[in-house]
N, C-alpha and C. Protein backbone atom coordinates (compact mmCIF):
# COMPACT_ATOMS: atom_id res chain seq x y z
N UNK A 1 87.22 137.76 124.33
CA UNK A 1 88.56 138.29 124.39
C UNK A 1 89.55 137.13 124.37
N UNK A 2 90.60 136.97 123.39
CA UNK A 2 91.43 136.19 123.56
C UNK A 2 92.70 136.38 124.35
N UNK A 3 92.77 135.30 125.70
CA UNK A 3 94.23 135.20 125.78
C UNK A 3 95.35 135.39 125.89
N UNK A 4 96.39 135.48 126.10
CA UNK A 4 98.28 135.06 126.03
C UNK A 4 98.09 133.91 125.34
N UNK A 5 97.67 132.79 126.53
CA UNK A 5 97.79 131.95 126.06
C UNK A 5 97.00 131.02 124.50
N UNK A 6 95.78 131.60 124.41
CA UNK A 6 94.89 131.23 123.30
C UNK A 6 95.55 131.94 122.00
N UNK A 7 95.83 133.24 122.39
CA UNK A 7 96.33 134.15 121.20
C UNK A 7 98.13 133.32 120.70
N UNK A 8 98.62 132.37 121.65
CA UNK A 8 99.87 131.63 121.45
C UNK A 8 99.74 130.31 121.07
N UNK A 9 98.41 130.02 120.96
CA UNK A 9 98.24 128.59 120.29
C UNK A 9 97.45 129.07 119.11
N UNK A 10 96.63 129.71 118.44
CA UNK A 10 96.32 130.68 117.51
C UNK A 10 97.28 131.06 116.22
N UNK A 11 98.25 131.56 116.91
CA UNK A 11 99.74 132.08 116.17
C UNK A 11 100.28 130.84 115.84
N UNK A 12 100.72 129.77 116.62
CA UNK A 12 101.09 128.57 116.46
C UNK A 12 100.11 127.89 114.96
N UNK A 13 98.58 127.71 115.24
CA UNK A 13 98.16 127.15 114.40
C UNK A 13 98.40 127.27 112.91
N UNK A 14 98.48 128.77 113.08
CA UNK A 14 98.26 129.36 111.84
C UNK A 14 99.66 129.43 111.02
N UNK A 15 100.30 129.87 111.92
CA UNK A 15 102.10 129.40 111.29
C UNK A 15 102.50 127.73 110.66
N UNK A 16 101.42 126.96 111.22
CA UNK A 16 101.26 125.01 110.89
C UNK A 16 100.40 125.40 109.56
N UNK A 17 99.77 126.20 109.60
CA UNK A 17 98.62 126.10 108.49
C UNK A 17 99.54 126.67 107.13
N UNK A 18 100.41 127.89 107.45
CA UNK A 18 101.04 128.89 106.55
C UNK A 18 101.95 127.73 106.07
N UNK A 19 103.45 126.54 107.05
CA UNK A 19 103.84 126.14 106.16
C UNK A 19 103.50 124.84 105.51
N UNK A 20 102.16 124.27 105.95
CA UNK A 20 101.72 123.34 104.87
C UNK A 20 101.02 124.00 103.63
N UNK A 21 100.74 124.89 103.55
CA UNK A 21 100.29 125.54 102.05
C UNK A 21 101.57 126.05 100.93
N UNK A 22 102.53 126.15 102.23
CA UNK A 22 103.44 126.48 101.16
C UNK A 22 104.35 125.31 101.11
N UNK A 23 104.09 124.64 101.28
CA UNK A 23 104.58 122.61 101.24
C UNK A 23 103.99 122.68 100.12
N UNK A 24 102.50 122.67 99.65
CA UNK A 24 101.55 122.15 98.89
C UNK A 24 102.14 122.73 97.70
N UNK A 25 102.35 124.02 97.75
CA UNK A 25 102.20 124.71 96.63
C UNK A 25 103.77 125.12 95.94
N UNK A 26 104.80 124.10 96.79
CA UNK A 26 106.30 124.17 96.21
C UNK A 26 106.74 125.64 96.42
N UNK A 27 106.62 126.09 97.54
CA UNK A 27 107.09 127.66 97.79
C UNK A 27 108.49 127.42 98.77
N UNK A 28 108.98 126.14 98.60
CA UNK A 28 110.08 126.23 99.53
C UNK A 28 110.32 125.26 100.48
N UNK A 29 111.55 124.69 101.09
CA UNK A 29 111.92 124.08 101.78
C UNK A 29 110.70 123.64 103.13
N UNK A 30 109.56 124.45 103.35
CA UNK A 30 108.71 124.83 104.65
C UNK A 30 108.34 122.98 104.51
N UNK A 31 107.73 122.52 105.70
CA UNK A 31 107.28 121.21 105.72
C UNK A 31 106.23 121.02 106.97
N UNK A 32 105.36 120.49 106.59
CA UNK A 32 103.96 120.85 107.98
C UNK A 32 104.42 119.48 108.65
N UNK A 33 105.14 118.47 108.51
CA UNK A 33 105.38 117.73 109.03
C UNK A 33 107.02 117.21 108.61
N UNK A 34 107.94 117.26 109.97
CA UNK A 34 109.43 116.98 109.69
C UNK A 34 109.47 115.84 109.27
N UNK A 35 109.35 115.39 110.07
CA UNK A 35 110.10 113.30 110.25
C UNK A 35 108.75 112.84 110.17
N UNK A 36 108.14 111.67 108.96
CA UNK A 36 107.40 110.88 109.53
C UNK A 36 107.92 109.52 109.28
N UNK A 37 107.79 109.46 110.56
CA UNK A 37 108.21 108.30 111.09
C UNK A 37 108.20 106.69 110.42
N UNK A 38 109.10 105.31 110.86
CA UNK A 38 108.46 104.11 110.40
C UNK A 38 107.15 103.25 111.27
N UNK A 39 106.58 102.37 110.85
CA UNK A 39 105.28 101.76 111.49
C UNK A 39 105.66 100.43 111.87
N UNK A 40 105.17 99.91 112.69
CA UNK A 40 104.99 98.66 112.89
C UNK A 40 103.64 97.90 112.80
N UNK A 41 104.07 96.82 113.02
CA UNK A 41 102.47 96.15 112.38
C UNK A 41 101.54 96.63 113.46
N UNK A 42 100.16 96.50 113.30
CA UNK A 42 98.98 96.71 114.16
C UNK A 42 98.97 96.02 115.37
N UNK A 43 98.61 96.83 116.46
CA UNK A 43 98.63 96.12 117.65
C UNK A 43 96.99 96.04 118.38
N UNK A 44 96.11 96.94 117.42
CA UNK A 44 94.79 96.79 117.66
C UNK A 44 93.77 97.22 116.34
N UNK A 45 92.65 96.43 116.76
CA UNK A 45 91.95 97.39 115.67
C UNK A 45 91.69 98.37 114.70
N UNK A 46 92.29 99.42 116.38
CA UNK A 46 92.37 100.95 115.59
C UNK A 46 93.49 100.86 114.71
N UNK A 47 94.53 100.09 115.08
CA UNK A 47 95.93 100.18 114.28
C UNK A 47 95.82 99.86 113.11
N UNK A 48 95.01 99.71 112.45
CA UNK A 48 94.41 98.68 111.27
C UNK A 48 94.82 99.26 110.11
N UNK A 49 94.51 101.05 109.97
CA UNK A 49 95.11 101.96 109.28
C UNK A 49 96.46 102.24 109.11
N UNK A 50 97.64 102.13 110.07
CA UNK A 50 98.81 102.16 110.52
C UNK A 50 99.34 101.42 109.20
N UNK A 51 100.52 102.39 108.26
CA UNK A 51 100.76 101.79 107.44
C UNK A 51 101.37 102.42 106.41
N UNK A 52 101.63 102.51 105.30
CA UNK A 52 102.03 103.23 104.04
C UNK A 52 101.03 102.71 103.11
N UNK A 53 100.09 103.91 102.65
CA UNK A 53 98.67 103.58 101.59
C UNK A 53 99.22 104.21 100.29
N UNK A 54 98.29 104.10 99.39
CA UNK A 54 98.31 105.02 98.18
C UNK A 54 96.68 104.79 97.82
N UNK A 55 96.54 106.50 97.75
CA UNK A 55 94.94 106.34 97.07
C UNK A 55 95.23 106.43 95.45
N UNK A 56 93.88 105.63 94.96
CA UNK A 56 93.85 105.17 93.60
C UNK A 56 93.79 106.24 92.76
N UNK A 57 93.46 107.79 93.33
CA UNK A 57 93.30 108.63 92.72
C UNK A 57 94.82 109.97 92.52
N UNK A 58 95.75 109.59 92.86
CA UNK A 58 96.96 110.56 93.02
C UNK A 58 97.97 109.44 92.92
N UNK A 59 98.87 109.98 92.98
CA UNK A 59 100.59 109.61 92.70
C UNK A 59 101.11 109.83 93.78
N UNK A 60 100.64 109.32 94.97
CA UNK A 60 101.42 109.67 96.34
C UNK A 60 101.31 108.59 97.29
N UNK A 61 102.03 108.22 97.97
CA UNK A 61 102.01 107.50 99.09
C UNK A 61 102.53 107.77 100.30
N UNK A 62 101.30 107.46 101.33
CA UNK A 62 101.16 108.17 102.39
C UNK A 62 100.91 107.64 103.82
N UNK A 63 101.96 107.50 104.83
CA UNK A 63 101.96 107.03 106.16
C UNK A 63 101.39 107.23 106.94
N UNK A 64 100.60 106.31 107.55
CA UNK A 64 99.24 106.77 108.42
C UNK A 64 100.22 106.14 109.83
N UNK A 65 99.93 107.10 110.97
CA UNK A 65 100.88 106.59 112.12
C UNK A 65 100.18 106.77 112.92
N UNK A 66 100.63 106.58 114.55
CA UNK A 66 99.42 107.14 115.56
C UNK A 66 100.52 108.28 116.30
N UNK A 67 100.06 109.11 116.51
CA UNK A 67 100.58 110.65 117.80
C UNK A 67 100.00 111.42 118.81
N UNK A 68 100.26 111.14 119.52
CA UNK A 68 98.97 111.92 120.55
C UNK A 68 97.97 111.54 120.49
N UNK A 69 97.72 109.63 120.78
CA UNK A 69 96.57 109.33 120.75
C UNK A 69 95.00 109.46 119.85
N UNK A 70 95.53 109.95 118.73
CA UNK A 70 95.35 109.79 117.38
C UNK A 70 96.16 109.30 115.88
N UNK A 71 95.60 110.03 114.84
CA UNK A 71 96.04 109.02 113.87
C UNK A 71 97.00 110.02 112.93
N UNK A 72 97.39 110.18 112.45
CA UNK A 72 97.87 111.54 111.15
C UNK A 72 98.57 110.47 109.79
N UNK A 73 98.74 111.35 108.98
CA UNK A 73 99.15 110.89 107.84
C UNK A 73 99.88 111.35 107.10
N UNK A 74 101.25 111.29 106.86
CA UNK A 74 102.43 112.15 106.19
C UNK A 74 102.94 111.71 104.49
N UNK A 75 102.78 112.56 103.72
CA UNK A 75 103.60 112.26 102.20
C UNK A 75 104.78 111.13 102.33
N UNK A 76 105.52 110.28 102.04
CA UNK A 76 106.50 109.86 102.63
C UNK A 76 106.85 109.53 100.62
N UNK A 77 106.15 109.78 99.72
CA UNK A 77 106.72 109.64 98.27
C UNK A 77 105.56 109.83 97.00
N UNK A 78 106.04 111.06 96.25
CA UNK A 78 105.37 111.57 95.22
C UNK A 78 105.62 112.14 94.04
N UNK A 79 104.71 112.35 93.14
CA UNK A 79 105.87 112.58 92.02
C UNK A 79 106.05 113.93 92.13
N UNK A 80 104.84 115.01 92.86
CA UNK A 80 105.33 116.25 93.07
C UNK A 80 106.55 116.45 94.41
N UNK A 81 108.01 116.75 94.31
CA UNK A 81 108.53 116.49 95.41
C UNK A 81 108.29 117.86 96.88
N UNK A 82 107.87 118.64 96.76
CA UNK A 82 107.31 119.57 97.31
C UNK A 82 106.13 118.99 98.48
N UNK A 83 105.68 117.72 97.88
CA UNK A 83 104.40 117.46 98.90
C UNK A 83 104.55 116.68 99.97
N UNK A 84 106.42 115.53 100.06
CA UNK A 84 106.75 114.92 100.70
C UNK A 84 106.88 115.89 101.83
N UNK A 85 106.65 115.03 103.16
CA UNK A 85 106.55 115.48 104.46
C UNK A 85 105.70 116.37 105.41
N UNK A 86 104.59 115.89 103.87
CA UNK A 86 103.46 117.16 104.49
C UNK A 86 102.44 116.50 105.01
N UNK A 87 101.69 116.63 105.77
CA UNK A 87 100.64 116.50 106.29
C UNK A 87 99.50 116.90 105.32
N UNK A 88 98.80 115.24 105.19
CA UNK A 88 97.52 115.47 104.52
C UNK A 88 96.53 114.48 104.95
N UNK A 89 96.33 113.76 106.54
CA UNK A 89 95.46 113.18 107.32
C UNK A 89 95.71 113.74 108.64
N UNK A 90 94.79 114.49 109.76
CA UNK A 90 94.61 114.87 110.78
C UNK A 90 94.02 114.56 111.59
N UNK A 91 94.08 114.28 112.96
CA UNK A 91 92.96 113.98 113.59
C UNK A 91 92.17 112.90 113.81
N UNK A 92 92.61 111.90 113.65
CA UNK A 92 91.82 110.88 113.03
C UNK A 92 91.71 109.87 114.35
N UNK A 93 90.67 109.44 114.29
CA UNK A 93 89.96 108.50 116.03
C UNK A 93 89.49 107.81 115.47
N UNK A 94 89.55 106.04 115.90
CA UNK A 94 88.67 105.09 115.91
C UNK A 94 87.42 105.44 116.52
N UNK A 95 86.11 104.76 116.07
CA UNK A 95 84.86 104.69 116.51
C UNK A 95 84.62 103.10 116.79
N UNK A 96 84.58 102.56 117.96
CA UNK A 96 84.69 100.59 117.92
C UNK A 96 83.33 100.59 117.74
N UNK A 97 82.14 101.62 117.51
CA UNK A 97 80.87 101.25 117.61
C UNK A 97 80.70 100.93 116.39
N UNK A 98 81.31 101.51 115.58
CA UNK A 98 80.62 101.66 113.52
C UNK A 98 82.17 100.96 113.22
N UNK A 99 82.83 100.84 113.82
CA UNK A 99 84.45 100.17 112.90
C UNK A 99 85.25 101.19 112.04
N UNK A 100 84.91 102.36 112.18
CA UNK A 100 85.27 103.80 110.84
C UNK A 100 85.93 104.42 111.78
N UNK A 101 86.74 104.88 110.90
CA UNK A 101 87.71 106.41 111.67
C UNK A 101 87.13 107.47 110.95
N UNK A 102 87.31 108.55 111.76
CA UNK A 102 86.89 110.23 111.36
C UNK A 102 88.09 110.86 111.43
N UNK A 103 88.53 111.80 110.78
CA UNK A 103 89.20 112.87 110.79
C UNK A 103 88.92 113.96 109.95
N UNK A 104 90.24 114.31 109.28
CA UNK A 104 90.32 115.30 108.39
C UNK A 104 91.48 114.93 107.58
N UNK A 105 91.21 115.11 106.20
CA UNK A 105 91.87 114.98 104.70
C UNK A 105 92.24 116.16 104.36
N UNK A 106 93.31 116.73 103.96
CA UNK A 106 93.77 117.82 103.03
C UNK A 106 93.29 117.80 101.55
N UNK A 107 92.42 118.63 101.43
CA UNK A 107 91.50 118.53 99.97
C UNK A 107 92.42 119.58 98.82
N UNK A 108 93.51 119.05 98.23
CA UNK A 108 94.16 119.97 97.35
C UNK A 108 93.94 120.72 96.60
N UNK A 109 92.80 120.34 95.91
CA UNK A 109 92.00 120.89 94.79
C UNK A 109 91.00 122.60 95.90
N UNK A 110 90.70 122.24 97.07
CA UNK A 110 90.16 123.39 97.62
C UNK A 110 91.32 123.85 98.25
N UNK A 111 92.45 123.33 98.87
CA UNK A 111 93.42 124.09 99.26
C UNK A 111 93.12 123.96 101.16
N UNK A 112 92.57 123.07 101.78
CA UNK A 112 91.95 123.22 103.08
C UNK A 112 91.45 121.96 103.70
N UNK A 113 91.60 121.48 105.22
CA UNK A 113 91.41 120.34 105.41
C UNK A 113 89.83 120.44 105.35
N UNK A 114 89.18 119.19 104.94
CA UNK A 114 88.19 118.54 104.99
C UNK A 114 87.52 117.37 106.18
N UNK A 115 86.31 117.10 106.64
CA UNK A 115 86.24 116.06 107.49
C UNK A 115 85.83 114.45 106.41
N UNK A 116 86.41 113.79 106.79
CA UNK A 116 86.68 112.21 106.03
C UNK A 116 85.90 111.14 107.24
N UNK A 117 86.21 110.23 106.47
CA UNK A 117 85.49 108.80 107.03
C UNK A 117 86.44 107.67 106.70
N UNK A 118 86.85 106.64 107.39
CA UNK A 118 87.70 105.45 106.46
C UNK A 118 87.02 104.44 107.15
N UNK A 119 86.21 103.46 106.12
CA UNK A 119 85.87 101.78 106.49
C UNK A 119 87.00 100.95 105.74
N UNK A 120 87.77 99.57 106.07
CA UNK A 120 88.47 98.68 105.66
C UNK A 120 87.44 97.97 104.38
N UNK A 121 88.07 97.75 103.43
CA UNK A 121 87.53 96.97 102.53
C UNK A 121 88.43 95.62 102.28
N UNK A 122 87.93 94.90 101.73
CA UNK A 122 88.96 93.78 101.21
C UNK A 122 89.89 94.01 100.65
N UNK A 123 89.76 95.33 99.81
CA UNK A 123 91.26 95.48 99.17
C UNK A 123 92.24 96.37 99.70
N UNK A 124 91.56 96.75 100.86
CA UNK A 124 92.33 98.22 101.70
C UNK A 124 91.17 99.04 102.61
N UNK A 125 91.12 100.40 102.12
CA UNK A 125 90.31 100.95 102.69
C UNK A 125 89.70 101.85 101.97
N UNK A 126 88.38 102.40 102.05
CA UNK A 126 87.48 103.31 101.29
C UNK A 126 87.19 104.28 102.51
N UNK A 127 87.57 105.57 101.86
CA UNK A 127 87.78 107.06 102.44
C UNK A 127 87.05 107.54 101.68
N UNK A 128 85.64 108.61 102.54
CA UNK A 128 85.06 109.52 102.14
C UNK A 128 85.00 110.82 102.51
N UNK A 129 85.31 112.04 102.02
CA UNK A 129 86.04 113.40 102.23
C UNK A 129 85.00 114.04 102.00
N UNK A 130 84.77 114.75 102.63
CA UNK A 130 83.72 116.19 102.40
C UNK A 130 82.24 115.44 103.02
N UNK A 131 81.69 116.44 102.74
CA UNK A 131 80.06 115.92 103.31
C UNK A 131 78.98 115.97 102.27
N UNK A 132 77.78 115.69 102.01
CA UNK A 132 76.48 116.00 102.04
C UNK A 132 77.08 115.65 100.28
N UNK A 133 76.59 116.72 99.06
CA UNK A 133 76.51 116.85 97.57
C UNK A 133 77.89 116.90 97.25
N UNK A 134 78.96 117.12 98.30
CA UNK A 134 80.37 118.16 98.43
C UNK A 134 81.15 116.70 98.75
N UNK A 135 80.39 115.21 98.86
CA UNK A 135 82.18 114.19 99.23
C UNK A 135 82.66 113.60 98.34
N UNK A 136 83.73 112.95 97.98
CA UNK A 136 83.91 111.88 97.71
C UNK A 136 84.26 111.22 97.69
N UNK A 137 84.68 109.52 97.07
CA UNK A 137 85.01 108.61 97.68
C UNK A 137 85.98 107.89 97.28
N UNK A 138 87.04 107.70 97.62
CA UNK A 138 88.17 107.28 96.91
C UNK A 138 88.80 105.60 97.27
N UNK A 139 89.12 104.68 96.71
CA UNK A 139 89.27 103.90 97.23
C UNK A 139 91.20 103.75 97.78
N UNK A 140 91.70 102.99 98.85
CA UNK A 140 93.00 103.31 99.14
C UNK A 140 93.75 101.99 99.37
N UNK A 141 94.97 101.68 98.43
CA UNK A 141 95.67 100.82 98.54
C UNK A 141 96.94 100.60 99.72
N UNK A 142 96.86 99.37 100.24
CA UNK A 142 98.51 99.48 100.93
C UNK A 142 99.48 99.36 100.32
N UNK A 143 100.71 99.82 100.23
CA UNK A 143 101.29 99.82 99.68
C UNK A 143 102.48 98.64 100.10
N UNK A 144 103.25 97.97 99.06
CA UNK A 144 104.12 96.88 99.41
C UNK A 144 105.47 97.17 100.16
């Protein structure tokens, strides 16, 4: 049985979920994320991600910040203008055992977040989305 309160974070989610799809899909002013914010340089490890990236595979560049003791990641410039301010990294936690963050990626092409992986490479970072026959791997630039 759900709740007041479960059935009010539920409604909440799903209203976050309703206007990032319609972010995605240019249905209107809606934005899954208002303000994202500016960064400062890294103050640890985990901060390492902290930054404005662009993956090699899209036309977007995208601010990885920390909030609530995690990581998220906001549009901040694209050529679709509909996708700015949206949320398309969630969740995301350092692991100091393996050096990788986990979260979740907004997979456009399925329309739904995905769980991801990010290791630092020399040229940035390599992000892997989805699991098992279903990931793949994109490599990700910082941007200047």
């Amino acid at each position: 049985m759900m709740t007041t309160t479960h059935y009010g974070a539920f409604k909440a989610s799903m209203a976050a979920a309703f206007c990032l799809q319609a972010a995605l899909v240019g249905a209107g002013a809606a934005r899954a994320a208002d303000v994202v914010p500016t960064v400062a340089q890294p103050a640890s490890a985990a901060d390492a991600i902290v930054g404005d990236w662009k993956p090699t595979d899209m036309d977007v560049d995208i601010r990885i910040f920390p909030k609530d003791g995690k990581y998220v990641g906001g549009v901040v410039k694209a050529a679709n203008p509909a996708l700015v301010n949206s949320e398309m990294l969630r969740e995301i936690q350092f692991d100091p055992a393996s050096g990788m963050w986990r979260g979740e990626v907004f997979a456009l092409k399925r329309g739904e977040f995905v769980p991801m992986t990010i290791k630092i490479t020399a040229n940035g970072f390599e992000m892997v989305a989805g699991s098992g026959f279903m990931s793949k791997t994109v490599e990700w630039v910082r941007v200047q």
